[in-house]
Protein backbone atom coordinates (compact mmCIF):
# COMPACT_ATOMS: atom_id res chain seq x y z
CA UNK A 1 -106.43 -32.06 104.00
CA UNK A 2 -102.83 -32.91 103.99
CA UNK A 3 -100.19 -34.86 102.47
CA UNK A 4 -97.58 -37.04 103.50
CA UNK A 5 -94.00 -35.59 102.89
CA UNK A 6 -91.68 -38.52 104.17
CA UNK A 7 -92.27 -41.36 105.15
CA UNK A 8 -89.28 -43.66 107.26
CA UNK A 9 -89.30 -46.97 108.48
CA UNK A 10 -86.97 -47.49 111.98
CA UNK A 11 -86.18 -49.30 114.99
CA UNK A 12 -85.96 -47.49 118.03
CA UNK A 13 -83.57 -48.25 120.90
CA UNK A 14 -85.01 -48.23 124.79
CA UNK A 15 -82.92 -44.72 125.01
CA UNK A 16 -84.56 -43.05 121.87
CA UNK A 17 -88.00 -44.70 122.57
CA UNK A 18 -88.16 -42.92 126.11
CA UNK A 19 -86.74 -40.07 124.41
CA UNK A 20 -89.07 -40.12 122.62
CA UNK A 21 -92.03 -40.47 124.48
CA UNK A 22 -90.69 -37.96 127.73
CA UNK A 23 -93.41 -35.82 127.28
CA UNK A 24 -95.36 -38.85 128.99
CA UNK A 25 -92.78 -39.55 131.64
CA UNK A 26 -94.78 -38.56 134.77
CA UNK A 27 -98.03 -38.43 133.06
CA UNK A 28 -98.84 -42.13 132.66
CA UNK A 29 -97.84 -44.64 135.49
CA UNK A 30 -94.72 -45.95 135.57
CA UNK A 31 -95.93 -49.25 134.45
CA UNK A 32 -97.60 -47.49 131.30
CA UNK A 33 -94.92 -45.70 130.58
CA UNK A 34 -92.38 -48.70 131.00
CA UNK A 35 -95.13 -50.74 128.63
CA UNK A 36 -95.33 -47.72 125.82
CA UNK A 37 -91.27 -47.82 125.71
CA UNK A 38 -91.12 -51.78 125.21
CA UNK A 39 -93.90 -51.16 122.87
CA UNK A 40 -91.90 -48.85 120.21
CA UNK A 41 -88.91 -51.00 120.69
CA UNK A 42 -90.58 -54.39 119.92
CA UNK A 43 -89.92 -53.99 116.37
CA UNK A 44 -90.01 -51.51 113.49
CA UNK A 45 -91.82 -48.36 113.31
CA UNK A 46 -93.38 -46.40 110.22
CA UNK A 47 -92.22 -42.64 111.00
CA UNK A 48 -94.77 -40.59 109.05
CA UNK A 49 -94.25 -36.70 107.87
CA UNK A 50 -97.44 -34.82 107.32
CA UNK A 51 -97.73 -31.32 105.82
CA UNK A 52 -100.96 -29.01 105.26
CA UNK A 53 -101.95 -28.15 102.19
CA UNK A 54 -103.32 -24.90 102.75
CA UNK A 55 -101.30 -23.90 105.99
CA UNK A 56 -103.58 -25.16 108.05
CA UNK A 57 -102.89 -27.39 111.21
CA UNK A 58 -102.98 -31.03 110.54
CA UNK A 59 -103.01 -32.79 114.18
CA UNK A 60 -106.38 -32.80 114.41
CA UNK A 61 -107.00 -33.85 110.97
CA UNK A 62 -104.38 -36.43 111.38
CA UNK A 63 -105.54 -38.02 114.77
CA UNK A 64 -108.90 -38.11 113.57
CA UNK A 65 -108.15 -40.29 110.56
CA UNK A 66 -105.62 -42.74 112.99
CA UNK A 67 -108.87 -42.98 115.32
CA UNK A 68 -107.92 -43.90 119.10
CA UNK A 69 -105.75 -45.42 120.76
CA UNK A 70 -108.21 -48.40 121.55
CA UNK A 71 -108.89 -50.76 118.44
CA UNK A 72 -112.33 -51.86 119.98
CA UNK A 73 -113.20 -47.45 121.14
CA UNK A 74 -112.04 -46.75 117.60
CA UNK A 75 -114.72 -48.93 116.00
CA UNK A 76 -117.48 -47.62 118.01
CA UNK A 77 -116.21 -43.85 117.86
CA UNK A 78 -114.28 -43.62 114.63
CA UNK A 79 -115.87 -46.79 112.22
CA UNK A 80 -113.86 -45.35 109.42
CA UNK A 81 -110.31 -44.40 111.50
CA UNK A 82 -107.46 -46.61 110.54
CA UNK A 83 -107.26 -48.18 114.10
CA UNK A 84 -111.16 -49.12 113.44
CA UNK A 85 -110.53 -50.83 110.41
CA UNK A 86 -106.92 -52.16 111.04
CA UNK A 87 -106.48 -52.33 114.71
């Protein structure tokens, strides 16, 4: 399990959304890529710290409670992700 540590809400700029995102530059078409920056600029994001309580890792903990990236996969997948119930 883990709890969260810091939480921040922000709006990203273009430069500090593809920043942000570089380790996708190259990986996901250009269009994708061009989409996911407009995407975290559109408006504000929740940053969210997460820390282990026991040492452990917490990504897959973490990703498995967010669900996919798909709303409509989550659901099937992941019923009781966040994505699944929230979109």
């Amino acid at each position: 399990s883990f709890d969260v540590t810091a939480l921040r809400q922000l709006t990203l700029s273009k430069p500090e959304a593809t920043e942000f995102l570089e380790v996708y530059k190259g990986v996901l078409p250009l269009g994708e890529f061009n989409a996911a920056v407009d995407e975290f600029t559109s408006g504000p994001c929740i940053a969210v710290e997460v820390a282990s309580r026991d040492g452990s890792s917490v990504l897959e903990p973490f990703r498995d409670l967010c669900g996919p990236p798909d709303p409509e996969l989550a659901r099937v997948l992941r019923p009781k992700s966040l994505r699944a119930q929230f979109g």
